[in-house]
C-alpha atoms as a PDB file:
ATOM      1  CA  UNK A   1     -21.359  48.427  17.670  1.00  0.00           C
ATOM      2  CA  UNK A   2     -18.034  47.837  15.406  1.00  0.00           C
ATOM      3  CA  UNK A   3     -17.079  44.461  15.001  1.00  0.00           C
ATOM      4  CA  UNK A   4     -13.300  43.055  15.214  1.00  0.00           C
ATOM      5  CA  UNK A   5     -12.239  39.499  13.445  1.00  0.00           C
ATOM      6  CA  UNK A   6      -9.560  38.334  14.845  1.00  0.00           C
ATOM      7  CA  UNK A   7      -7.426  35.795  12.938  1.00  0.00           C
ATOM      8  CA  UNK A   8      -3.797  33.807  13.738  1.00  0.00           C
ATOM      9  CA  UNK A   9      -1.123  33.965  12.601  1.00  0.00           C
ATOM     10  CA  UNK A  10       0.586  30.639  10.596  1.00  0.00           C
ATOM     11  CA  UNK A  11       2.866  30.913  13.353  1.00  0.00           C
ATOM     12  CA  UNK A  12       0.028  30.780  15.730  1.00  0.00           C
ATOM     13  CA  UNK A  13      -2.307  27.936  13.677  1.00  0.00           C
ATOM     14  CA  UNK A  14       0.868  25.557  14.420  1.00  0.00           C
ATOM     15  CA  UNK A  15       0.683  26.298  17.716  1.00  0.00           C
ATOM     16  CA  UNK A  16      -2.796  25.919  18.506  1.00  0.00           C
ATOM     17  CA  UNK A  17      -2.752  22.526  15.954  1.00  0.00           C
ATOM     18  CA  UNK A  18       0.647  21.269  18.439  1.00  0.00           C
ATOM     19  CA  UNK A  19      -1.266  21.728  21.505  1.00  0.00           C
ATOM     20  CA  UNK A  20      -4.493  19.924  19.611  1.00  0.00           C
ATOM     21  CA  UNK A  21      -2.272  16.976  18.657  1.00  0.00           C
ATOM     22  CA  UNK A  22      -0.561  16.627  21.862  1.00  0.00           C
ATOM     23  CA  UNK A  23      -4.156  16.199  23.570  1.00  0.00           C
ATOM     24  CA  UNK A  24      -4.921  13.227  21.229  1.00  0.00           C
ATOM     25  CA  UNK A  25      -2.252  11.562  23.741  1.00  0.00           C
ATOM     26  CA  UNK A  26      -4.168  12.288  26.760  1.00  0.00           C
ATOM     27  CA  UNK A  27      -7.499  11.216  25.631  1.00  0.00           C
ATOM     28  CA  UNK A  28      -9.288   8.569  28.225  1.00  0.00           C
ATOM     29  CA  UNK A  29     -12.757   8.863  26.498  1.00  0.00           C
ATOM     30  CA  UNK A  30     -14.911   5.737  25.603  1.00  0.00           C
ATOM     31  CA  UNK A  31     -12.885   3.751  22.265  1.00  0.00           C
ATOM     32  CA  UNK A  32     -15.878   3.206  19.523  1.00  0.00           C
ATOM     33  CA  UNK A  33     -13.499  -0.042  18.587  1.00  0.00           C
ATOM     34  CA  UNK A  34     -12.384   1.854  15.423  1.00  0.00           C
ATOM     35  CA  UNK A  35      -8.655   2.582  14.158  1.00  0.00           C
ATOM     36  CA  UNK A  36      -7.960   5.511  12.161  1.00  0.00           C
ATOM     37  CA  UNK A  37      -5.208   5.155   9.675  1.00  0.00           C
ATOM     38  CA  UNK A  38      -3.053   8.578   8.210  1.00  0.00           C
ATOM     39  CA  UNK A  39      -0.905   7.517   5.397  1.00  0.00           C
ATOM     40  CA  UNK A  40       1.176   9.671   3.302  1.00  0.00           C
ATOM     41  CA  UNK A  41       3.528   9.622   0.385  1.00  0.00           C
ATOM     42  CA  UNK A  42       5.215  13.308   0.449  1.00  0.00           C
ATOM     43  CA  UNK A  43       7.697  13.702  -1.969  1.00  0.00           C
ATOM     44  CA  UNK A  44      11.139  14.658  -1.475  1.00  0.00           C
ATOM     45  CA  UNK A  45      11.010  18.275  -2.658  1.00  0.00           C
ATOM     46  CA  UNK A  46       8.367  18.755   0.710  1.00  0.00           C
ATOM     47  CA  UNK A  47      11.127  16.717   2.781  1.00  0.00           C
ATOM     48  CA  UNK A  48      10.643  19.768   5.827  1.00  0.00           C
ATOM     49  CA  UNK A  49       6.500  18.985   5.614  1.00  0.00           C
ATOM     50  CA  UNK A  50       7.313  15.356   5.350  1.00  0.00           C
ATOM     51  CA  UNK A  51       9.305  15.585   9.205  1.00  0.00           C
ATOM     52  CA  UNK A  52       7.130  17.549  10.579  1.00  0.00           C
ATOM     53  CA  UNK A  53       4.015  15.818  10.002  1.00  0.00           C
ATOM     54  CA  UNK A  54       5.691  12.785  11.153  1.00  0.00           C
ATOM     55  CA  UNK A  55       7.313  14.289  13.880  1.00  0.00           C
ATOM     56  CA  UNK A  56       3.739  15.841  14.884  1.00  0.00           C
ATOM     57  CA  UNK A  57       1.551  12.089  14.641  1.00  0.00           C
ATOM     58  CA  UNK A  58       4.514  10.851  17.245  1.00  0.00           C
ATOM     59  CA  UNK A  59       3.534  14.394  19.284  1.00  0.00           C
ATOM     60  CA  UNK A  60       0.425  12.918  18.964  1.00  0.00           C
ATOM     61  CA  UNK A  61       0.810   9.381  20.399  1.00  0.00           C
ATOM     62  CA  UNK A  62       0.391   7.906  17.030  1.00  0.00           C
ATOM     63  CA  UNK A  63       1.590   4.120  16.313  1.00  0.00           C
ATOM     64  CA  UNK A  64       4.249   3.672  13.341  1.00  0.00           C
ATOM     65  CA  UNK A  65       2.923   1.001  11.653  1.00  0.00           C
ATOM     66  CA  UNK A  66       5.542   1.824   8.593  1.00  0.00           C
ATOM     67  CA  UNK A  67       7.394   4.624   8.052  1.00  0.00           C
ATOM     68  CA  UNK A  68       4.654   6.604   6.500  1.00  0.00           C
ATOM     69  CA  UNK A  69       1.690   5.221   8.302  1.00  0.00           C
ATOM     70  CA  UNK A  70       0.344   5.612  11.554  1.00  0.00           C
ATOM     71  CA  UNK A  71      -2.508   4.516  13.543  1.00  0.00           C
ATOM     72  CA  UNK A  72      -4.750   5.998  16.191  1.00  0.00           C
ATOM     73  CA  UNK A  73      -7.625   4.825  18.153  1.00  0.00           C
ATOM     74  CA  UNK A  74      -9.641   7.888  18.691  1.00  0.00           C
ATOM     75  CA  UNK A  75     -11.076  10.466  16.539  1.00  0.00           C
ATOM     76  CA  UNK A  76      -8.614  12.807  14.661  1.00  0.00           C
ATOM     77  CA  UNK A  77      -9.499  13.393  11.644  1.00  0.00           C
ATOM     78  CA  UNK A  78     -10.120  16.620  11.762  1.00  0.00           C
ATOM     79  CA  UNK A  79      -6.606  17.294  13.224  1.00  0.00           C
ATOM     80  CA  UNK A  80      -5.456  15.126  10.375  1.00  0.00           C
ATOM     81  CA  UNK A  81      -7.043  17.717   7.794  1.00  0.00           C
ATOM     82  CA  UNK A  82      -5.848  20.506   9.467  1.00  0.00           C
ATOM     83  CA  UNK A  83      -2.095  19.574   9.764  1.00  0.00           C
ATOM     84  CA  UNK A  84      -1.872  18.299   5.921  1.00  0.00           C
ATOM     85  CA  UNK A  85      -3.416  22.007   5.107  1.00  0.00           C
ATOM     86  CA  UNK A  86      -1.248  23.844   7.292  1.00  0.00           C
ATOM     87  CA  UNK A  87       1.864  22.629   5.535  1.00  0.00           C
ATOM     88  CA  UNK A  88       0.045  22.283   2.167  1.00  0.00           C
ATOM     89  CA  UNK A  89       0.482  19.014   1.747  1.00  0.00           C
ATOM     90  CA  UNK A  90      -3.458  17.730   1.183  1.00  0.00           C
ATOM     91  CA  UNK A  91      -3.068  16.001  -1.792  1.00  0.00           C
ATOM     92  CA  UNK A  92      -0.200  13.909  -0.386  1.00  0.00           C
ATOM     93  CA  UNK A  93      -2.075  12.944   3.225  1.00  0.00           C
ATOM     94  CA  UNK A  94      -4.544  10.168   3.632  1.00  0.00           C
ATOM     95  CA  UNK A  95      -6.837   8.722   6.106  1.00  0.00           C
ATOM     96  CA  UNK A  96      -8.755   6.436   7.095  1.00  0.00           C
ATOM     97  CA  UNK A  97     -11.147   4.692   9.290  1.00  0.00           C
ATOM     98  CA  UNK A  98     -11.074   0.942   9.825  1.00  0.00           C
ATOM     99  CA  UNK A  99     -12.502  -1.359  11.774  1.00  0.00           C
ATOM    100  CA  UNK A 100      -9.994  -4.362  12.304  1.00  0.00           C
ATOM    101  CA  UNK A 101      -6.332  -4.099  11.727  1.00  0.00           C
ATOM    102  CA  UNK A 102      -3.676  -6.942  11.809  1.00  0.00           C
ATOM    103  CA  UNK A 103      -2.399  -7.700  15.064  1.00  0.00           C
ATOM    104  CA  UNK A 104      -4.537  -5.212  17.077  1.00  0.00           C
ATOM    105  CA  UNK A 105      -4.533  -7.074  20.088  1.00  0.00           C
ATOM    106  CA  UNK A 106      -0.719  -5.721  20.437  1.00  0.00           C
ATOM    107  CA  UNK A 107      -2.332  -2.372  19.451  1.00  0.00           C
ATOM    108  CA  UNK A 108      -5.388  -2.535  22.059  1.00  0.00           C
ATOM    109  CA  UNK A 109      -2.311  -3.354  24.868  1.00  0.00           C
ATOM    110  CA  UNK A 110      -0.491  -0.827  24.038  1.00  0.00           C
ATOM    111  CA  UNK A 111      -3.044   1.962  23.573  1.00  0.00           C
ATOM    112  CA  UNK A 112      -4.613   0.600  27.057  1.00  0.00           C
ATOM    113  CA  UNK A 113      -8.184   0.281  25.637  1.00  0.00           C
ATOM    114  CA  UNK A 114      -9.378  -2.624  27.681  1.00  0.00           C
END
């Protein structure tokens, strides 16, 4: 019996990552009372990676805490990872998993996690 490996294109990895990201949005599991942060410093010369990652955490439901850091309530970090590799920007990505954050009360409103 032959084999076949099937693999996407980059074309279709940013697809299947957009439609990954955009479910992070619907999410109405069970909050484990943790905030993950994804900060980034991307420099100029990756200004295209830079909007697009941004672009993508809003996709995502993210909350701009500052221009280059937003915060989620639910698990993501592997969506994180994957969208920093996709545009090759890994070393420029960070994140993070906290457990209180200033003012989250605002942030527990607005996420709907009562």
């Amino acid at each position: 019996m032959a084999q076949v490996i099937v693999s996407l294109s980059e074309k279709g990895k940013l697809r299947v990552l957009n439609i990954c990201l955009r479910r992070l949005n619907d999410r109405k599991e069970h909050w484990d009372k943790k905030w993950r942060m994804v900060a980034f410093d991307i420099p100029n010369i990756h200004r295209k990676g830079r909007d697009a990652v941004r672009y993508r955490l809003r996709s995502g439901g993210f909350y701009k805490l500052q221009e280059s850091m937003f915060i989620h309530p639910y698990n993501c970090e592997r969506e994180i990872r994957d969208l920093a590799a996709l545009f090759k920007l890994e070393k420029y990505v960070s994140f993070a998993l906290l457990d209180f954050i200033d003012g989250q009360d605002g942030l527990i409103k607005l996420f709907k996690l009562n």
